[in-house]
N, C-alpha and C. Protein backbone atom coordinates (compact mmCIF):
# COMPACT_ATOMS: atom_id res chain seq x y z
N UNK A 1 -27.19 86.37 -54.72
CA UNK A 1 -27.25 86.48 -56.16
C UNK A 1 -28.48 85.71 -56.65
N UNK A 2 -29.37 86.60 -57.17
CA UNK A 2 -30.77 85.49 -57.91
C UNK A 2 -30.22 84.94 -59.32
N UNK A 3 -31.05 83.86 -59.24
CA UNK A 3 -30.79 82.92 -60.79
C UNK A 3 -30.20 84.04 -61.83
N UNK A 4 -31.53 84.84 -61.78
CA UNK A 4 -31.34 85.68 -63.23
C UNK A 4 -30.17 86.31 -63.44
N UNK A 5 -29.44 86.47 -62.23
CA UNK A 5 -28.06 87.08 -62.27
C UNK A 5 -27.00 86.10 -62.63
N UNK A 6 -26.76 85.10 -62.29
CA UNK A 6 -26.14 83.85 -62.54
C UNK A 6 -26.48 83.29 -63.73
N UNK A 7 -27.70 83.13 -64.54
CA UNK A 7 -27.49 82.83 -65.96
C UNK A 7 -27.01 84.28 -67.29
N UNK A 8 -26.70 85.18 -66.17
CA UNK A 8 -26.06 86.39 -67.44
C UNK A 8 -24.87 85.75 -67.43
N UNK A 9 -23.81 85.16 -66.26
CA UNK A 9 -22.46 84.67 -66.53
C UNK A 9 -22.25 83.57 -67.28
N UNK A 10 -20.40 83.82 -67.45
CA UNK A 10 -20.37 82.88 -67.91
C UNK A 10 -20.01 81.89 -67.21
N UNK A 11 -19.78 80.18 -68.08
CA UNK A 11 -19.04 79.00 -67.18
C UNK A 11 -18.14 79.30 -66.06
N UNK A 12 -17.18 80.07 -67.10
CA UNK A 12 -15.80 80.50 -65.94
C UNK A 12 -15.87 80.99 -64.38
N UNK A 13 -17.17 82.14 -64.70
CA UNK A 13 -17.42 82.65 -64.18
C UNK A 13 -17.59 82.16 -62.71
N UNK A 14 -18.57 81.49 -63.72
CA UNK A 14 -19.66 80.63 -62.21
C UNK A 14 -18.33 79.60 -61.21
N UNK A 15 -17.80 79.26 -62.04
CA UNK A 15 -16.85 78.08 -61.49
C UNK A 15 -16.25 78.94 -60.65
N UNK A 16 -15.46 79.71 -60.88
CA UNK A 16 -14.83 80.93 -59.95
C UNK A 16 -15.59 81.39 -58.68
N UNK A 17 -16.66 81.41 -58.92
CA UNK A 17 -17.17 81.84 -57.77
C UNK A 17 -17.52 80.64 -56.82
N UNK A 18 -18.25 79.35 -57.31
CA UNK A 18 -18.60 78.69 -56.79
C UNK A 18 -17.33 78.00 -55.73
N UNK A 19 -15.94 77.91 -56.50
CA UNK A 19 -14.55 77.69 -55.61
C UNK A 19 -14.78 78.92 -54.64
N UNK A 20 -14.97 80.57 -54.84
CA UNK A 20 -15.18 81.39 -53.62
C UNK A 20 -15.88 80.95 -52.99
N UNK A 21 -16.94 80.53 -52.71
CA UNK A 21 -18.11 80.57 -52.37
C UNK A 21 -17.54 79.40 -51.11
N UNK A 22 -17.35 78.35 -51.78
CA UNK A 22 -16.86 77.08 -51.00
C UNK A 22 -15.52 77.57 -49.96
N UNK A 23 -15.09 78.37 -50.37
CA UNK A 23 -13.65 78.34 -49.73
C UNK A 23 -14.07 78.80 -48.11
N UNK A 24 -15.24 80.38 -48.57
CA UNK A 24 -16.15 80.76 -47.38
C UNK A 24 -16.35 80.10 -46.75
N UNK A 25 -17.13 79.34 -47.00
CA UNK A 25 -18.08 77.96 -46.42
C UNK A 25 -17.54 77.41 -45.53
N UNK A 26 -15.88 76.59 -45.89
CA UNK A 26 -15.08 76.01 -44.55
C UNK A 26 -14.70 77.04 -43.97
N UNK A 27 -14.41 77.77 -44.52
CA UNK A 27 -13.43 78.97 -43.25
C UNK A 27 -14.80 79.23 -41.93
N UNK A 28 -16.25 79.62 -42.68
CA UNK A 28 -16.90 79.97 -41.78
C UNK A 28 -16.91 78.67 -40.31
N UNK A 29 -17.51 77.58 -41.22
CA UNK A 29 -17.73 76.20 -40.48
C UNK A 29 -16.89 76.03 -39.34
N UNK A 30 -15.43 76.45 -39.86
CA UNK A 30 -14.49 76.18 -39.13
C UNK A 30 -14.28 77.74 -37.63
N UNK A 31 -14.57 78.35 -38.25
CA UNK A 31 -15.32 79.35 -37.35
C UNK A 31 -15.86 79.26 -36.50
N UNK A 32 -16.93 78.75 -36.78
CA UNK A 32 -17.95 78.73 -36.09
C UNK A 32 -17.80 77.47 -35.13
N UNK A 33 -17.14 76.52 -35.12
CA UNK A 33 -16.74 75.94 -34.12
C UNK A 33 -15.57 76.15 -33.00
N UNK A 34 -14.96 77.63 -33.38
CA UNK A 34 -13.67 77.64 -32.68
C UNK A 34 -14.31 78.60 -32.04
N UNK A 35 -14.67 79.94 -32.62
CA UNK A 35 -15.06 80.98 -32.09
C UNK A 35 -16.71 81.80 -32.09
N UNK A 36 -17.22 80.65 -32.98
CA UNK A 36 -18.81 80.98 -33.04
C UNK A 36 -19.09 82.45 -34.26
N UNK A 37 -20.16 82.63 -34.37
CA UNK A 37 -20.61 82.98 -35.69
C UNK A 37 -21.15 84.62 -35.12
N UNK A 38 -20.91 85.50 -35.74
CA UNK A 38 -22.03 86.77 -35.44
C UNK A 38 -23.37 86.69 -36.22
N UNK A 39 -23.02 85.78 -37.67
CA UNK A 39 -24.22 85.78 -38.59
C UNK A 39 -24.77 84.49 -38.86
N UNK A 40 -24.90 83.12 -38.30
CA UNK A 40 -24.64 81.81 -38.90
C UNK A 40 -25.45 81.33 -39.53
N UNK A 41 -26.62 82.30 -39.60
CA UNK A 41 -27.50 81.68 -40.83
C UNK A 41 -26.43 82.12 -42.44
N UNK A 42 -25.77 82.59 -42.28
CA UNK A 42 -24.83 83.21 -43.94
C UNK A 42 -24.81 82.10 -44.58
N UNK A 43 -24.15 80.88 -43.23
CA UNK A 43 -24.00 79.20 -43.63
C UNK A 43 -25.09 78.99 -45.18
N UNK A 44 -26.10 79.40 -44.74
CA UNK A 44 -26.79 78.83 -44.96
C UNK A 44 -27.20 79.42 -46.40
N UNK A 45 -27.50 80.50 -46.22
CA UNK A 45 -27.51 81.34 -47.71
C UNK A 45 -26.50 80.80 -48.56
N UNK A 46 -24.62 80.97 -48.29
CA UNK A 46 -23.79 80.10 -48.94
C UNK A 46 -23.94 79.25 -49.82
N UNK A 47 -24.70 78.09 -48.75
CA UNK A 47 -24.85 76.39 -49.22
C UNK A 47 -25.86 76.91 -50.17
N UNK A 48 -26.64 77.65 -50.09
CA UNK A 48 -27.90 77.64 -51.27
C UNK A 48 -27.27 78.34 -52.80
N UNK A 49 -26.73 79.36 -52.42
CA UNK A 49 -25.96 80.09 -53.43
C UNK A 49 -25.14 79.00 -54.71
N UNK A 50 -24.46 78.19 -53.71
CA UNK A 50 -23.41 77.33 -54.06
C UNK A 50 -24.33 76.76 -55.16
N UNK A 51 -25.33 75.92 -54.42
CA UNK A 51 -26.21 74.79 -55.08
C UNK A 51 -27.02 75.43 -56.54
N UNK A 52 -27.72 76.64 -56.03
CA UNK A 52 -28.03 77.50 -57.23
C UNK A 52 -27.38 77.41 -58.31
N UNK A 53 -25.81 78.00 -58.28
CA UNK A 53 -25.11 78.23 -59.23
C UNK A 53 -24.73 76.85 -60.11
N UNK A 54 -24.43 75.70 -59.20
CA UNK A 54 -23.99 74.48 -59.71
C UNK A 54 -25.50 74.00 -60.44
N UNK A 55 -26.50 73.95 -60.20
CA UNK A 55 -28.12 73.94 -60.55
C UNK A 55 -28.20 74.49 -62.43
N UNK A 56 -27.33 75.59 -61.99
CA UNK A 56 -26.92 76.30 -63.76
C UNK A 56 -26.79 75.66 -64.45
N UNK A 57 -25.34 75.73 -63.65
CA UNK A 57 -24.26 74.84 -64.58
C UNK A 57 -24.71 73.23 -64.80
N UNK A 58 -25.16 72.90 -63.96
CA UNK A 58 -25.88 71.55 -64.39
C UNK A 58 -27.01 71.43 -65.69
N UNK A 59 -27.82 72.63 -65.68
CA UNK A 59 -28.93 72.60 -66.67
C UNK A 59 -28.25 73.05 -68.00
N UNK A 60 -27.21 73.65 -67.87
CA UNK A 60 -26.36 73.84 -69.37
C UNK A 60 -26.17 73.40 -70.05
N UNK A 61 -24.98 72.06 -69.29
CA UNK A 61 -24.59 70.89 -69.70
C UNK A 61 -25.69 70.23 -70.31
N UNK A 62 -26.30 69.83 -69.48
CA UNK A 62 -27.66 69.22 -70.21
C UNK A 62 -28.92 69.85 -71.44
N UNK A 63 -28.17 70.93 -71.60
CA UNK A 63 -29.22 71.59 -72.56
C UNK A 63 -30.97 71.86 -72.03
N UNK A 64 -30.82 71.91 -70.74
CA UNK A 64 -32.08 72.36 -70.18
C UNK A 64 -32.66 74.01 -70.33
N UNK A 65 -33.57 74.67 -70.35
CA UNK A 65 -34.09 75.73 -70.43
C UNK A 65 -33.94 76.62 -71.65
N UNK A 66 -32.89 75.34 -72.85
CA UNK A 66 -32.43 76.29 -73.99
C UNK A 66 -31.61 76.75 -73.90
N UNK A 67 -30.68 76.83 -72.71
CA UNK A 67 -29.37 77.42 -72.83
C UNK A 67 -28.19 76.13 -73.05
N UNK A 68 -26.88 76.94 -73.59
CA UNK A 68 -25.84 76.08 -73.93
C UNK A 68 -24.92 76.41 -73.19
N UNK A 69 -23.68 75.49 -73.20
CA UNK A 69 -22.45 76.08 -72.41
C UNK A 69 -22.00 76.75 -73.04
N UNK A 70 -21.20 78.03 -72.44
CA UNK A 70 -20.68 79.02 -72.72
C UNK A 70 -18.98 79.48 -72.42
């Protein structure tokens, strides 16, 4: 998901996903140590995704880029 897609949502939104996002994250981790990965860079996209979205939601709060919470 690029930024520009993530600042059309809303708060809820993002929060919702970012709990998906995370939930992935251990299940994979945990994966990937029991039975190993077919894709394990995904890890990694994930963690960025995650950070992206929270990156938002961080600049919201703070009234960065002109946007407000929503």
């Amino acid at each position: 998901m690029k930024a520009k897609e993530v600042r059309g949502k809303e708060d809820a939104e993002l929060m919702f996903d970012v709990e998906q996002l995370e939930k992935e994250l251990h299940g994979m981790r945990f994966r990937s140590l029991v039975d190993g990965l077919q894709n394990p860079c995904r890890i990694r996209h994930i963690r960025r995704e995650v950070a992206r979205i929270k990156t938002i939601i961080n600049e919201r709060k703070q009234g960065i880029r002109g946007q407000e919470s929503r």
